[in-house]
Protein backbone atom coordinates (compact mmCIF):
# COMPACT_ATOMS: atom_id res chain seq x y z
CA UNK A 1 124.02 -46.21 7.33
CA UNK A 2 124.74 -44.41 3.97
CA UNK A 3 122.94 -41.37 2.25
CA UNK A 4 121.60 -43.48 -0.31
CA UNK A 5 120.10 -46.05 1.97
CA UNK A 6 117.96 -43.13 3.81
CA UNK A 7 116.67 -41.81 0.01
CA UNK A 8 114.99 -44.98 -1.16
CA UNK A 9 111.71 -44.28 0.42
CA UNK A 10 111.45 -41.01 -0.73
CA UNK A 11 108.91 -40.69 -3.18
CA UNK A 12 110.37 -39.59 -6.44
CA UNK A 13 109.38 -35.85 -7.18
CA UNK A 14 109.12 -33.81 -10.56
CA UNK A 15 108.24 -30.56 -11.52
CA UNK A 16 105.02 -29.93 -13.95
CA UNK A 17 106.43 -28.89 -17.04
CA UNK A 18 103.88 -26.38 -17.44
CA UNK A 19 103.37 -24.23 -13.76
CA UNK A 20 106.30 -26.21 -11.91
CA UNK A 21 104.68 -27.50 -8.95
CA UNK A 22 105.93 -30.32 -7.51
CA UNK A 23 104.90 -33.19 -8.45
CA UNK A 24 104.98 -36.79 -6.75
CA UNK A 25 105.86 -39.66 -9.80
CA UNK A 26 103.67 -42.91 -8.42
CA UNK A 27 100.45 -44.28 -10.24
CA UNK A 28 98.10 -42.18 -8.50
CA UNK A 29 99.62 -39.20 -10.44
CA UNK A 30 97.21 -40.04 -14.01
CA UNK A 31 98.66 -36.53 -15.46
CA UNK A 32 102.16 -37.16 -14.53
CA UNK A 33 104.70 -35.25 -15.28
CA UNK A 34 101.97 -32.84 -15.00
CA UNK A 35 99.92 -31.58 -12.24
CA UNK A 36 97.00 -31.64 -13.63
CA UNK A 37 94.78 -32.35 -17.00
CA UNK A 38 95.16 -28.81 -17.45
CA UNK A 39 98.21 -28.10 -17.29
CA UNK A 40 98.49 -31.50 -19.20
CA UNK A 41 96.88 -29.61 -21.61
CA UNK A 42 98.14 -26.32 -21.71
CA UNK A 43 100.60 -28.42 -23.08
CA UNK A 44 99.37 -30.65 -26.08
CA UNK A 45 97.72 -27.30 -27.02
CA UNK A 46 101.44 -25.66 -27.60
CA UNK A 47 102.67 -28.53 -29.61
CA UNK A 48 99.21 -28.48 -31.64
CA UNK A 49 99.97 -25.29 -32.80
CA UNK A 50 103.65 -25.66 -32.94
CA UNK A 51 104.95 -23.24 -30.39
CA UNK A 52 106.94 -26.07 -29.40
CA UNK A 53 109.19 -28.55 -31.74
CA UNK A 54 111.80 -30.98 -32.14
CA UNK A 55 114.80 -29.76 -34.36
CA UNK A 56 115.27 -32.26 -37.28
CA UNK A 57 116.06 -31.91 -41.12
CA UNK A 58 113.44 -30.23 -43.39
CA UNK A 59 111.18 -32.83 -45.60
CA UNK A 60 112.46 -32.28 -49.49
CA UNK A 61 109.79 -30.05 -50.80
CA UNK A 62 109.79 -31.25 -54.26
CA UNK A 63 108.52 -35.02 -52.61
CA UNK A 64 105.51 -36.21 -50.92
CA UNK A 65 105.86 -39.27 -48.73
CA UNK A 66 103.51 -42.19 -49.98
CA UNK A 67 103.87 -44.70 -47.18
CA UNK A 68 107.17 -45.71 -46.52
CA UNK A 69 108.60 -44.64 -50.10
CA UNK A 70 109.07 -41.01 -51.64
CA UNK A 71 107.43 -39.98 -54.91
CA UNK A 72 107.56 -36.88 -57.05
CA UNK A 73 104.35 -34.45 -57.22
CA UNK A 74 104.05 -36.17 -60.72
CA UNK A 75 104.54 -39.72 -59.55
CA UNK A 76 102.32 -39.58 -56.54
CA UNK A 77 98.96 -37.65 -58.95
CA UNK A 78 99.69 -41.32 -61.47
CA UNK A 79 99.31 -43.23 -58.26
CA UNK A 80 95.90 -41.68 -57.27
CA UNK A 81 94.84 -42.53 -60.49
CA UNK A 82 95.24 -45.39 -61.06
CA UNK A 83 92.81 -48.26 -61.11
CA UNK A 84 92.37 -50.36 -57.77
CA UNK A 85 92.40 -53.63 -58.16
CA UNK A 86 90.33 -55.78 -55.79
């Protein structure tokens, strides 16, 4: 018998992102990858104030997205103001 064989009922194991304890990965974990709601979180409170990001390219600052198309400052007042139509 193989390695592999002998692993398969292992429980899969993680560590919590936030205090790394070990953590077993199976549907009785709810805060998985975390430990725990708090340290769950400890962590939606870093990315709410962005201590934590992902890397990407900068918006344009001279455009404001309007849905899936980009508008000038100018372009995108006009479209508040306009009428709706119902």
């Amino acid at each position: 018998m193989n390695n592999d064989s002998q692993n398969t009922n292992l429980p899969t194991k993680v560590n919590c992102p936030t205090c790394k304890k070990s953590v077993v990965w199976n549907e009785q974990s709810h805060f998985r990858p975390f430990c725990s709601q708090r340290c769950q979180q400890i962590d939606f409170g870093e990315w709410a104030s962005e201590n934590y990001s992902i890397p990407g390219a900068t918006n344009n600052p001279g455009h404001q997205e309007y849905g899936d198309q980009e508008y000038t400052s100018t372009e995108f007042g006009n479209l508040e103001q306009e009428p709706t139509r119902h």
